[in-house]
C-alpha atoms as a PDB file:
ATOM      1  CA  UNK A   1      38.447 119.517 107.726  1.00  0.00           C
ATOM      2  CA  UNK A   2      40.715 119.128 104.693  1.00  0.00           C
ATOM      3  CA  UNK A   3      39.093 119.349 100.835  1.00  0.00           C
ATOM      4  CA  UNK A   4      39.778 116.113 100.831  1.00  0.00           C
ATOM      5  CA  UNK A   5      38.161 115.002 104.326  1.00  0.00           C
ATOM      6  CA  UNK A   6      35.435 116.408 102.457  1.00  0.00           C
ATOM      7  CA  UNK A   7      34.952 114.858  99.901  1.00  0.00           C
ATOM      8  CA  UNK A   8      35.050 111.706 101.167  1.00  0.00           C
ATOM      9  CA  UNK A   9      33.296 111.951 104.505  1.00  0.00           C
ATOM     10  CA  UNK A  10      30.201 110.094 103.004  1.00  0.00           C
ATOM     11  CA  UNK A  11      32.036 107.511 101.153  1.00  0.00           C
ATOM     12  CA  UNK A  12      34.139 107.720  98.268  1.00  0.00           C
ATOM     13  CA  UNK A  13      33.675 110.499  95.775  1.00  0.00           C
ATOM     14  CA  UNK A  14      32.826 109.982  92.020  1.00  0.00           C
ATOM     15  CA  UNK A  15      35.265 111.862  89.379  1.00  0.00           C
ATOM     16  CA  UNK A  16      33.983 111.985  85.787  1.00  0.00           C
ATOM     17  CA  UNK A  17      35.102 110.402  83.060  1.00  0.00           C
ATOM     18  CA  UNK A  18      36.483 110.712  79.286  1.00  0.00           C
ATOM     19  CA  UNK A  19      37.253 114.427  77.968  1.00  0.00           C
ATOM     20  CA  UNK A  20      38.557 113.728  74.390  1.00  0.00           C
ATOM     21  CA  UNK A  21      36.632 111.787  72.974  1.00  0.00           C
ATOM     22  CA  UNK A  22      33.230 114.124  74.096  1.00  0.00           C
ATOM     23  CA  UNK A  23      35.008 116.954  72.396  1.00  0.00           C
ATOM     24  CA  UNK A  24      35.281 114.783  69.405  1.00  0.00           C
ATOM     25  CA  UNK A  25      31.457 114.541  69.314  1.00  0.00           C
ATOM     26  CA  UNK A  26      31.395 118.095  69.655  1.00  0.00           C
ATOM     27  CA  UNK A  27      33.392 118.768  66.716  1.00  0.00           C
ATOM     28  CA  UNK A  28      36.907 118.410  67.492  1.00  0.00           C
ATOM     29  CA  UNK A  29      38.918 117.250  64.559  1.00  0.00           C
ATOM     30  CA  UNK A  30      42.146 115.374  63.766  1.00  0.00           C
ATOM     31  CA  UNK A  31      44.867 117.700  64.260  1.00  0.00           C
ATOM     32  CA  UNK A  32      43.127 119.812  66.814  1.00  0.00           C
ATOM     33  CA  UNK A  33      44.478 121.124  70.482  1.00  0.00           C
ATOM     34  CA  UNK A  34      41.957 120.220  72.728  1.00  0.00           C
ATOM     35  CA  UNK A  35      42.972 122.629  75.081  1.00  0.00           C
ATOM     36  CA  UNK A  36      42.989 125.938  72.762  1.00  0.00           C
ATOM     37  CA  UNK A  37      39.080 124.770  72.428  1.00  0.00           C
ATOM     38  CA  UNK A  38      38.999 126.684  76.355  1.00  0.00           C
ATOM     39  CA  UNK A  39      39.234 129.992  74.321  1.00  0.00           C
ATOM     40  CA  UNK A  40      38.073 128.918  70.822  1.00  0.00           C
ATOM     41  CA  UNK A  41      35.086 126.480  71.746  1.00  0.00           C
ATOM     42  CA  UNK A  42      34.414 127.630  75.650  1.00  0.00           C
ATOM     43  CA  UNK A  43      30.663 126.665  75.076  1.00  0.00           C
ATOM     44  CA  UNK A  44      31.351 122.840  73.928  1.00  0.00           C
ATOM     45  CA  UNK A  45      33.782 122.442  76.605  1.00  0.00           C
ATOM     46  CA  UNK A  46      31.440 123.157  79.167  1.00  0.00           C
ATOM     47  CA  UNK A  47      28.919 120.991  77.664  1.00  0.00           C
ATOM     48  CA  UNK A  48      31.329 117.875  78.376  1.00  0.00           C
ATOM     49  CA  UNK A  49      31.763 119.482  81.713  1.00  0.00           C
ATOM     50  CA  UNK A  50      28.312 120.010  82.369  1.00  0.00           C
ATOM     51  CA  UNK A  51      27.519 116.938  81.106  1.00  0.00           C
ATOM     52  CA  UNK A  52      29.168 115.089  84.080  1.00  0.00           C
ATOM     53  CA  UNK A  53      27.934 117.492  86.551  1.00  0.00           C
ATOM     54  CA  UNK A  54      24.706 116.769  85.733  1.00  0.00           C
ATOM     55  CA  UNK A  55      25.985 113.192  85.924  1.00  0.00           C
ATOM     56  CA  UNK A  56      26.557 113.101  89.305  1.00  0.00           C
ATOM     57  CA  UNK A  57      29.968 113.827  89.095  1.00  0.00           C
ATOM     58  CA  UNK A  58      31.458 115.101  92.322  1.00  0.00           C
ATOM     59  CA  UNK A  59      34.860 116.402  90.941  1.00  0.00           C
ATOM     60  CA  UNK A  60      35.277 117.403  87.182  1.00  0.00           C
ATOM     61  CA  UNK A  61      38.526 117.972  85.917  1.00  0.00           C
ATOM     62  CA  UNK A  62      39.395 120.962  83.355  1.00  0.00           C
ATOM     63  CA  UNK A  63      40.663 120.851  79.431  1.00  0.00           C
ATOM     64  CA  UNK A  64      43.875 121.372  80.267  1.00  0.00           C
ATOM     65  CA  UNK A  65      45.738 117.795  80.195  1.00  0.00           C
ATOM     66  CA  UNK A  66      48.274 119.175  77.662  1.00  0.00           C
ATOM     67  CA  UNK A  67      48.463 122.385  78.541  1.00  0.00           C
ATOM     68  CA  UNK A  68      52.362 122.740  79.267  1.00  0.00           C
ATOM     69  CA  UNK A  69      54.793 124.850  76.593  1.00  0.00           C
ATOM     70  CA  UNK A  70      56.611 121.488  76.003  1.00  0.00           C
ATOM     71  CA  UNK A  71      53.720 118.850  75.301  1.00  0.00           C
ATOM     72  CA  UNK A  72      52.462 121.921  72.610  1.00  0.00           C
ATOM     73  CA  UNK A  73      55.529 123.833  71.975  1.00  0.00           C
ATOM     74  CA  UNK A  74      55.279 122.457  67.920  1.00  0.00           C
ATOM     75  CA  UNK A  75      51.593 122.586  67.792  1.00  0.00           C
ATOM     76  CA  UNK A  76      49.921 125.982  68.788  1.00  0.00           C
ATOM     77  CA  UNK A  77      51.182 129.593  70.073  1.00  0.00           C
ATOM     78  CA  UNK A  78      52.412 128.296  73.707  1.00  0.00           C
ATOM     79  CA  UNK A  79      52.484 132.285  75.107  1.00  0.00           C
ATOM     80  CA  UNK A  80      48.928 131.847  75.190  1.00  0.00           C
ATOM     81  CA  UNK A  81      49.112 128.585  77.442  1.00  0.00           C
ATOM     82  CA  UNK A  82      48.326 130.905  80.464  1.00  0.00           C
ATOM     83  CA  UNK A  83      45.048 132.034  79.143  1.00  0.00           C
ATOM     84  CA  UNK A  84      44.135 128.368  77.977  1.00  0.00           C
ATOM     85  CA  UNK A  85      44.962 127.149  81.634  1.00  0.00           C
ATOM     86  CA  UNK A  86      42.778 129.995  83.190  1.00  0.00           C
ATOM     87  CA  UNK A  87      39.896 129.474  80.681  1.00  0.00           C
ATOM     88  CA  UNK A  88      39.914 125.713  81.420  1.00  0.00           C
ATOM     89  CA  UNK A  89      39.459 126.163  85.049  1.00  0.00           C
ATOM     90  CA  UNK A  90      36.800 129.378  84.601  1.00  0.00           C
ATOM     91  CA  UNK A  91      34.786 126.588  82.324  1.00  0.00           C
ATOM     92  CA  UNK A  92      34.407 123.595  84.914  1.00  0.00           C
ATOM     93  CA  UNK A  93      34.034 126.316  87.583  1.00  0.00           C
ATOM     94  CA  UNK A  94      31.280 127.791  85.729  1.00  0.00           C
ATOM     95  CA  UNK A  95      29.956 124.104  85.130  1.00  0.00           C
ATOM     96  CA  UNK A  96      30.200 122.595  88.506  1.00  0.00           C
ATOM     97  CA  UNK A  97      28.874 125.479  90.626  1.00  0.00           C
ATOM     98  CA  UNK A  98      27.743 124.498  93.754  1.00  0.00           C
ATOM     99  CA  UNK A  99      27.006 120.826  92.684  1.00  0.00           C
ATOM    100  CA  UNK A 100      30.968 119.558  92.081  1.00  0.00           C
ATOM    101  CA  UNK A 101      34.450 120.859  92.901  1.00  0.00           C
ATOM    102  CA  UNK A 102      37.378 121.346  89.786  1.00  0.00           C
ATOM    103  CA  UNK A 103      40.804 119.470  89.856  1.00  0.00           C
ATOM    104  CA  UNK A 104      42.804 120.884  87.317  1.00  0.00           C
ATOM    105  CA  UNK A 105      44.193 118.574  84.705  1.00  0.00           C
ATOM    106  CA  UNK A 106      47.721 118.759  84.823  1.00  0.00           C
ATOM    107  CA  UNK A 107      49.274 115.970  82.100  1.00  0.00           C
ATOM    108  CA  UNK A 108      52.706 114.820  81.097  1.00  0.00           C
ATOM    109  CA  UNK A 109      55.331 116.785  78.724  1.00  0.00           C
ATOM    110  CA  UNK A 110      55.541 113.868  76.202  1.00  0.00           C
ATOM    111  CA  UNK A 111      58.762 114.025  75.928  1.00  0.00           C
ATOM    112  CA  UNK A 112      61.665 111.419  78.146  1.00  0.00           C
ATOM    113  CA  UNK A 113      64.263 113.001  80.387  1.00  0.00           C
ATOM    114  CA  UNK A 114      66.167 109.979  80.348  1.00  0.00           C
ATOM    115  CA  UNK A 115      66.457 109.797  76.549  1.00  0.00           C
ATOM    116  CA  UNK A 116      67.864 113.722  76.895  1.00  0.00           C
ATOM    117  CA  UNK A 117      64.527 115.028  75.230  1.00  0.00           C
ATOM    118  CA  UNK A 118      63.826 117.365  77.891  1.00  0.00           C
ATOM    119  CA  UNK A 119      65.938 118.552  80.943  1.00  0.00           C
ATOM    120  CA  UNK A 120      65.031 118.652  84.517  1.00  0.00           C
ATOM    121  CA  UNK A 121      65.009 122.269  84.706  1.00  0.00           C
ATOM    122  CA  UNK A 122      62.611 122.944  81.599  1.00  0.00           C
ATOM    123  CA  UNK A 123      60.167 120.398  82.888  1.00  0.00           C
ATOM    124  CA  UNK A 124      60.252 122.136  86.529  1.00  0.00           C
ATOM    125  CA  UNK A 125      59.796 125.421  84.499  1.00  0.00           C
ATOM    126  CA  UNK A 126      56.596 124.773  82.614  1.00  0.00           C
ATOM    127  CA  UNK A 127      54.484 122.905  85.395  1.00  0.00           C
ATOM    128  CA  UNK A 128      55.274 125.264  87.656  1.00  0.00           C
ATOM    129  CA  UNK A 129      53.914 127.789  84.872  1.00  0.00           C
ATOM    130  CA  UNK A 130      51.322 125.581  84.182  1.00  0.00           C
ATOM    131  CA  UNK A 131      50.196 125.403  87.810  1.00  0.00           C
ATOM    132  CA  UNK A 132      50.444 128.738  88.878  1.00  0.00           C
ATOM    133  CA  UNK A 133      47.743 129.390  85.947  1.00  0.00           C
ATOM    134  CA  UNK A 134      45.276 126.754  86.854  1.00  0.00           C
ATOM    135  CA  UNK A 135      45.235 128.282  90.651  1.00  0.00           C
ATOM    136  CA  UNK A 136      45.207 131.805  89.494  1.00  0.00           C
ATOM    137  CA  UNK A 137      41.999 130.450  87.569  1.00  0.00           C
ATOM    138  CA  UNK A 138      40.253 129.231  90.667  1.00  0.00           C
ATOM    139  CA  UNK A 139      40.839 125.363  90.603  1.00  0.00           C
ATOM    140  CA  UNK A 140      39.886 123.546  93.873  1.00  0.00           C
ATOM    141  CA  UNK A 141      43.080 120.658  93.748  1.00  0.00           C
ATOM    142  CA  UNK A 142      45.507 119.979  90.697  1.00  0.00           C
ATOM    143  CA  UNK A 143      45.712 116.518  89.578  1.00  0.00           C
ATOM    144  CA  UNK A 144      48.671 115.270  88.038  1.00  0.00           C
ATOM    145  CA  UNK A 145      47.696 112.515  85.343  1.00  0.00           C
ATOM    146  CA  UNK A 146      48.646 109.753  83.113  1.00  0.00           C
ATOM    147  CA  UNK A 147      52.005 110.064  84.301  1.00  0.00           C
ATOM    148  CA  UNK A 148      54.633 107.377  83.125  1.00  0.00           C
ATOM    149  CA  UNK A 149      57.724 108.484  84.514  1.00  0.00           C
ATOM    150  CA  UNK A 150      57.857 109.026  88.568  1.00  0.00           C
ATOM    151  CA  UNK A 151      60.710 111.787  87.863  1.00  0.00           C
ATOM    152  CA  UNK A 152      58.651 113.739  85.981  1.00  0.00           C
ATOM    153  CA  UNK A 153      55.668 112.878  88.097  1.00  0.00           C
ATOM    154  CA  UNK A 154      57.809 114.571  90.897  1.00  0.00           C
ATOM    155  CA  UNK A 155      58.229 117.620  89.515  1.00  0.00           C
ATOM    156  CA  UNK A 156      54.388 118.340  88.216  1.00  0.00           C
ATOM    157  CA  UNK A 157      53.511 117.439  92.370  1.00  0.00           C
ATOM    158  CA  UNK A 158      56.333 119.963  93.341  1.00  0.00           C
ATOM    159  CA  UNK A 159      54.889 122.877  91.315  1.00  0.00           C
ATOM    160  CA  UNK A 160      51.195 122.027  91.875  1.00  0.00           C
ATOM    161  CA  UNK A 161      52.088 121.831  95.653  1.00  0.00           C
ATOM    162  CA  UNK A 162      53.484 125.355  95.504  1.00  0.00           C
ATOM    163  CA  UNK A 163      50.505 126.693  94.727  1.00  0.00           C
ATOM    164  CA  UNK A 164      48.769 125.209  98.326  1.00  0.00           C
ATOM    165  CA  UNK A 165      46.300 123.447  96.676  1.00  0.00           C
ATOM    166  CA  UNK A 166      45.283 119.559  97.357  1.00  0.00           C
ATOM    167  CA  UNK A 167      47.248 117.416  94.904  1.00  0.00           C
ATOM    168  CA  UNK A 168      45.959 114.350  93.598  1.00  0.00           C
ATOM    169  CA  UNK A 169      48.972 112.730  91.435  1.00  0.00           C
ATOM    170  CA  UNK A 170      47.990 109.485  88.817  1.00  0.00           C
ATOM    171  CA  UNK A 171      50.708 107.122  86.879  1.00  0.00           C
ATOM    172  CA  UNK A 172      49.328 104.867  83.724  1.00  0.00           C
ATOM    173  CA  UNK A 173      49.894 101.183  84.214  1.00  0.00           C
ATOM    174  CA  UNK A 174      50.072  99.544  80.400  1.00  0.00           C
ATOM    175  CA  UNK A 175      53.418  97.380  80.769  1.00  0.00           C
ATOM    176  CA  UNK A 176      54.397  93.827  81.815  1.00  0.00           C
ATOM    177  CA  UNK A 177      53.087  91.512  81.161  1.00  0.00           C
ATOM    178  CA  UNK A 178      50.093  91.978  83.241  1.00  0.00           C
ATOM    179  CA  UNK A 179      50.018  95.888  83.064  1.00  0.00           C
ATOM    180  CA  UNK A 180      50.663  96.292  86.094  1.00  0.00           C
ATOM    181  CA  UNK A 181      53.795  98.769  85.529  1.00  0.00           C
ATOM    182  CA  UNK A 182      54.330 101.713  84.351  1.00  0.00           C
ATOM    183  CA  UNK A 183      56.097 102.718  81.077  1.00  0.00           C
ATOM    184  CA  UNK A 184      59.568 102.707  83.047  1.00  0.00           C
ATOM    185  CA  UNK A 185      58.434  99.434  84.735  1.00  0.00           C
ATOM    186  CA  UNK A 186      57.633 100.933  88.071  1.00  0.00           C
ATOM    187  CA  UNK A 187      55.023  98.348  90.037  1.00  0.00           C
ATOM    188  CA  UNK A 188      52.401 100.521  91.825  1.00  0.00           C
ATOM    189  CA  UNK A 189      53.604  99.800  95.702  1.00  0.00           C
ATOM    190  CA  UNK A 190      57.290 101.641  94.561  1.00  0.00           C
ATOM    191  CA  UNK A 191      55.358 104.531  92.491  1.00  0.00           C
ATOM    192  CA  UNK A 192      52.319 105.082  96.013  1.00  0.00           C
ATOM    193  CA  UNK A 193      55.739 105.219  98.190  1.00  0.00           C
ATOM    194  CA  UNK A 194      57.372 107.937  95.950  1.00  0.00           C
ATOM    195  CA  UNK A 195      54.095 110.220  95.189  1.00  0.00           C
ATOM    196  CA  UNK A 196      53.716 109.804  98.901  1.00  0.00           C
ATOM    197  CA  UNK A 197      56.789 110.720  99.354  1.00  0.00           C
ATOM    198  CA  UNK A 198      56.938 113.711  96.861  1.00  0.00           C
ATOM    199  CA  UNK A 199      53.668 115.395  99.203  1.00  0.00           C
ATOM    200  CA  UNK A 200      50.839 114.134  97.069  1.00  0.00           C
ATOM    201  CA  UNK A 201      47.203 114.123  99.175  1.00  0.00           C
ATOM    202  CA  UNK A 202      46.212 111.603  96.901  1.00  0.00           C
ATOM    203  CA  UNK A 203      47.499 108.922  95.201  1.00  0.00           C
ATOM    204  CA  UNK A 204      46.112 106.654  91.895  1.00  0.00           C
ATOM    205  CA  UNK A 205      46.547 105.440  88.334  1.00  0.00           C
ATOM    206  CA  UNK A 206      44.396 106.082  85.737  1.00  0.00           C
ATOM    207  CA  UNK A 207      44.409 105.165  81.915  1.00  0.00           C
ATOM    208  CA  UNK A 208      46.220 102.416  80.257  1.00  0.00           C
ATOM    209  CA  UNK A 209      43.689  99.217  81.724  1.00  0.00           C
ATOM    210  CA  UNK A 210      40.270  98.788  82.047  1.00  0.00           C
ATOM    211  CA  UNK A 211      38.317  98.988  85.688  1.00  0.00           C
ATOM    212  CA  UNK A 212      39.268  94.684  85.770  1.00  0.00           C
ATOM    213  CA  UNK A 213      42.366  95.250  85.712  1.00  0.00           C
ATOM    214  CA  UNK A 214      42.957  98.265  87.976  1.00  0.00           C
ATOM    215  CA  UNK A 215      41.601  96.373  91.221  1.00  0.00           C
ATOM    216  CA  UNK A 216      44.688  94.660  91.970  1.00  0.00           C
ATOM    217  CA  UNK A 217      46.137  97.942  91.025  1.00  0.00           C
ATOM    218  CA  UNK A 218      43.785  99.428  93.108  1.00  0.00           C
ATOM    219  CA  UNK A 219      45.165  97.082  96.159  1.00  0.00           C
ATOM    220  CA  UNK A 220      48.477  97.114  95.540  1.00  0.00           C
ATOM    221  CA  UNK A 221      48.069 101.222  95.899  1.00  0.00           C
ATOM    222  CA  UNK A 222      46.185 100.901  99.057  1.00  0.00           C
ATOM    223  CA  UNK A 223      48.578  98.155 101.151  1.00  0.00           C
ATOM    224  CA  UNK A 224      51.897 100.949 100.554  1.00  0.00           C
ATOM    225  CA  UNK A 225      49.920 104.340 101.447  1.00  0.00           C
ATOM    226  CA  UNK A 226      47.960 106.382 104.046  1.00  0.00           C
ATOM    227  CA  UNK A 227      46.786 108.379 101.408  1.00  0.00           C
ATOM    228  CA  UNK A 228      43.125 108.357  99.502  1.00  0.00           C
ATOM    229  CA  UNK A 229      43.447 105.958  96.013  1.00  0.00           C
ATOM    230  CA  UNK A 230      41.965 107.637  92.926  1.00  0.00           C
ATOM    231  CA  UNK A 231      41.425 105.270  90.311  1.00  0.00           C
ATOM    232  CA  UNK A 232      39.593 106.700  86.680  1.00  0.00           C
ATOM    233  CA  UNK A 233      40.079 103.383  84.359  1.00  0.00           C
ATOM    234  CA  UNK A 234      39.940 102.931  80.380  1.00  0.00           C
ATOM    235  CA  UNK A 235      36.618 101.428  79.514  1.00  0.00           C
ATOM    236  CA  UNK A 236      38.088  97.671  78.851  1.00  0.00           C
ATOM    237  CA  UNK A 237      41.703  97.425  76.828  1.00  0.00           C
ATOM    238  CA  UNK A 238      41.073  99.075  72.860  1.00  0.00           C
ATOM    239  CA  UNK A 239      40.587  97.243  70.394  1.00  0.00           C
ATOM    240  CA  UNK A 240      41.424  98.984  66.595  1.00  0.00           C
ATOM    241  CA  UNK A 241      38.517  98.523  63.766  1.00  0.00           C
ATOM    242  CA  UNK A 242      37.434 100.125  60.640  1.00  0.00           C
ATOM    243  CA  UNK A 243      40.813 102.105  61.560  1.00  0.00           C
ATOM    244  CA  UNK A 244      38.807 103.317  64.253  1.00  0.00           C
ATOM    245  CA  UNK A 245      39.623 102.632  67.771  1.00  0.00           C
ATOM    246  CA  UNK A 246      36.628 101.473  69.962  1.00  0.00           C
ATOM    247  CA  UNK A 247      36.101  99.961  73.622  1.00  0.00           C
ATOM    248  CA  UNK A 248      34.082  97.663  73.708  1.00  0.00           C
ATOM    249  CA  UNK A 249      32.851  97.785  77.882  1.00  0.00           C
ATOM    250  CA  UNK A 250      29.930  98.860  78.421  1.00  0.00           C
ATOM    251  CA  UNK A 251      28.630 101.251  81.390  1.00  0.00           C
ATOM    252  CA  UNK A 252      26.503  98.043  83.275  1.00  0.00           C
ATOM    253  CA  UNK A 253      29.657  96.270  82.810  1.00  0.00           C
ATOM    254  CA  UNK A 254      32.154  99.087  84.121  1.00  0.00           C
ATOM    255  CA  UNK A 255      29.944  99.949  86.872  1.00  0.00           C
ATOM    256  CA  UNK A 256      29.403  96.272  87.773  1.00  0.00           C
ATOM    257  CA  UNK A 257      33.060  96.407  89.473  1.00  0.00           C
ATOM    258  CA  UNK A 258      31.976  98.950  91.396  1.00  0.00           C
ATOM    259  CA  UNK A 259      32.146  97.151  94.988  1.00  0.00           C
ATOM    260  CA  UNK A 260      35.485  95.432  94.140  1.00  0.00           C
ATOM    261  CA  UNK A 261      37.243  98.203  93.209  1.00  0.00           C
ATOM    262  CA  UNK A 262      35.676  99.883  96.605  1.00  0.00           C
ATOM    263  CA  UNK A 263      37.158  96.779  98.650  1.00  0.00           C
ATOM    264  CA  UNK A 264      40.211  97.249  96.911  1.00  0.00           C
ATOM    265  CA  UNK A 265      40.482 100.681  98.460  1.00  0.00           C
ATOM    266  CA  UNK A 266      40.017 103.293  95.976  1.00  0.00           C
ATOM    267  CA  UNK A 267      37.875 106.141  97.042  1.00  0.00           C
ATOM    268  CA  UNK A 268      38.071 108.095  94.122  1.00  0.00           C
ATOM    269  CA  UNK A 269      36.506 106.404  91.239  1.00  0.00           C
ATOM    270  CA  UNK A 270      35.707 107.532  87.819  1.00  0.00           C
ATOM    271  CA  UNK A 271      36.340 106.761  84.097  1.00  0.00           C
ATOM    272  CA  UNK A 272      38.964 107.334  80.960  1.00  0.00           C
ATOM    273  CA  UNK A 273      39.272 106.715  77.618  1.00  0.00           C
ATOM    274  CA  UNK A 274      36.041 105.328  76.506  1.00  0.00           C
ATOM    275  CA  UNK A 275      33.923 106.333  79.511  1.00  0.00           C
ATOM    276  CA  UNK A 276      31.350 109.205  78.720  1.00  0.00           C
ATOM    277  CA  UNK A 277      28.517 110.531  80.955  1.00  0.00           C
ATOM    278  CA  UNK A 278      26.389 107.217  80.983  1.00  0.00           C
ATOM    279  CA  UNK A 279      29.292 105.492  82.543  1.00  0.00           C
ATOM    280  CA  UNK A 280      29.374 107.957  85.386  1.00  0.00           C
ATOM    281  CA  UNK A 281      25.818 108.184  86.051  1.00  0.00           C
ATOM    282  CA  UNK A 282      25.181 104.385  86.250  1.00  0.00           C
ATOM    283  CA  UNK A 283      28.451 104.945  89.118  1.00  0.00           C
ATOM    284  CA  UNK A 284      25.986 107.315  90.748  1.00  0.00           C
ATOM    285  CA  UNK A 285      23.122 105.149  90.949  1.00  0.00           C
ATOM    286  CA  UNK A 286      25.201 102.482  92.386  1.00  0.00           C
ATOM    287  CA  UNK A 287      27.217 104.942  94.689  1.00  0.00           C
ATOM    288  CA  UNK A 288      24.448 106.125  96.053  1.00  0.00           C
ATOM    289  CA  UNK A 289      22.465 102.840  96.889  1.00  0.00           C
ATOM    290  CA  UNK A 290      25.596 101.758  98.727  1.00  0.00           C
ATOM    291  CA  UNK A 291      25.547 104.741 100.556  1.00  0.00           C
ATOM    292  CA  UNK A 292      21.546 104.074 101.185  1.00  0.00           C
ATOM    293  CA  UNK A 293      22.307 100.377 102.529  1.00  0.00           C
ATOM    294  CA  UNK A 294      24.698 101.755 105.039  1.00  0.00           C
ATOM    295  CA  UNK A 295      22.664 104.344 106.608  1.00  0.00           C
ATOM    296  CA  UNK A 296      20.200 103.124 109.683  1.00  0.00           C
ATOM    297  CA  UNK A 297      16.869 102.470 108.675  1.00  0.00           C
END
């Protein structure tokens, strides 16, 4: 049996949900790498780990999203990304123990290979980098994230495949006019066929739309793959006040899509922007009394 057999053998496994904005509570200011917190901060980053461990969380990701020497190579000493990468898998490992497994947060470069920002073989170069760290620290699966461009998508899935581990690989859908596409105006059915294609074991979207709008998402995902669908969804659409920027859903209301988003076919389900360990642990509750209903009395 596969990692991913696993995981899902009694129904479909909870992620957790929103890292930045727990750091933020934890300190981390304006200005701040995230992921240099993994040597800096190790104890508050495991908090927000632990926090959605003790959540129910069955997978936790790692504070690494933009760990690459391109995404930081103007905002902190990138020869100590391999440390960073290995400390943010030591953290969740550390966190999750026996209760949760670790996909490693692997995040986009921020910069557009088709406006000549960054070439093919520099991209290749520092998620293959990136990826050999977060194995060499112990992650269970690499999940590639919040990708908007399926090129670049296919190279983070080529060098987190290297590595042997289980690849989960994610594209944000913000564009269209019913944000259903992704930055480069990809519909989900062409972007499942290509990260099929490209060897990922699991396929999803996450960011960019709230949990309403991800279940035709969801189902578009689901009618052009074989593979698992993770979705993790913002917590409704932002909304900017006070100059501060807020989400307005609610964890009853999140969690309320629960069995539509299951029906949709996504069997990976967690949270984003907005979400925090409430979120998850009302998905737990409900998870969990599905599972209950199904089981022979």
């Amino acid at each position: 049996m596969t990692l991913i057999d696993e995981l899902l053998a009694n129904g479909p496994a909870l992620l957790d949900g929103a890292w930045g904005t727990e750091l933020q509570a934890r300190g981390l200011t304006l200005g701040e790498v995230p992921d240099f917190w993994n040597l800096e901060h190790a104890e508050r980053v495991e908090q927000v780990a632990r926090a959605y461990v003790e959540a129910g969380s069955d997978i936790i990701l790692t504070n690494t999203f933009r760990a690459n020497n391109i995404a930081l190579a103007n905002h902190a000493d990138v020869s100590q990304l391999d440390r960073v990468n290995r400390a943010g898998v030591e953290i969740s490992k550390r966190a999750a123990g026996e209760r949760a497994r670790v996909f490693a947060s692997i995040g986009p470069s921020g910069k557009l290979l088709m406006r000549g920002q960054v070439d093919e073989a520099s991209l290749r170069k520092s998620f293959e980098q990136q990826a050999r760290a977060l194995a060499a620290g112990g992650a269970d699966a690499i999940v590639v994230e919040t990708m908007g461009d399926l090129e670049e998508a296919r190279f983070a899935i080529d060098a987190a495949r290297a590595t042997g581990l289980p690849v989960a690989a994610c594209m944000v859908y913000d564009s269209g006019k019913k944000k259903d596409r992704t930055m480069m105006g990809v519909p989900p059915a062409q972007a499942a066929e290509a990260l099929s294609e490209a060897g990922a074991d699991v396929i999803g979207a996450n960011c960019g739309n709230g949990i309403d709008g991800y279940i035709p998402i969801c189902a578009q995902l689901a009618a052009a793959t074989d593979r698992p669908i993770w979705i993790k969804a913002n917590a409704g659409l932002p909304t900017l006040e006070g100059g501060e920027v807020v989400y307005r859903t609610t964890p009853d209301e999140f969690a309320s899509h629960l069995d539509e988003l299951v029906a949709a076919g996504a069997s990976f389900i967690g949270g984003c922007c907005g979400t925090n360990p409430a979120f998850i642990a009302l998905l737990r509750t409900r998870l969990d009394a599905r599972a209950s209903a199904r089981r022979p009395q």
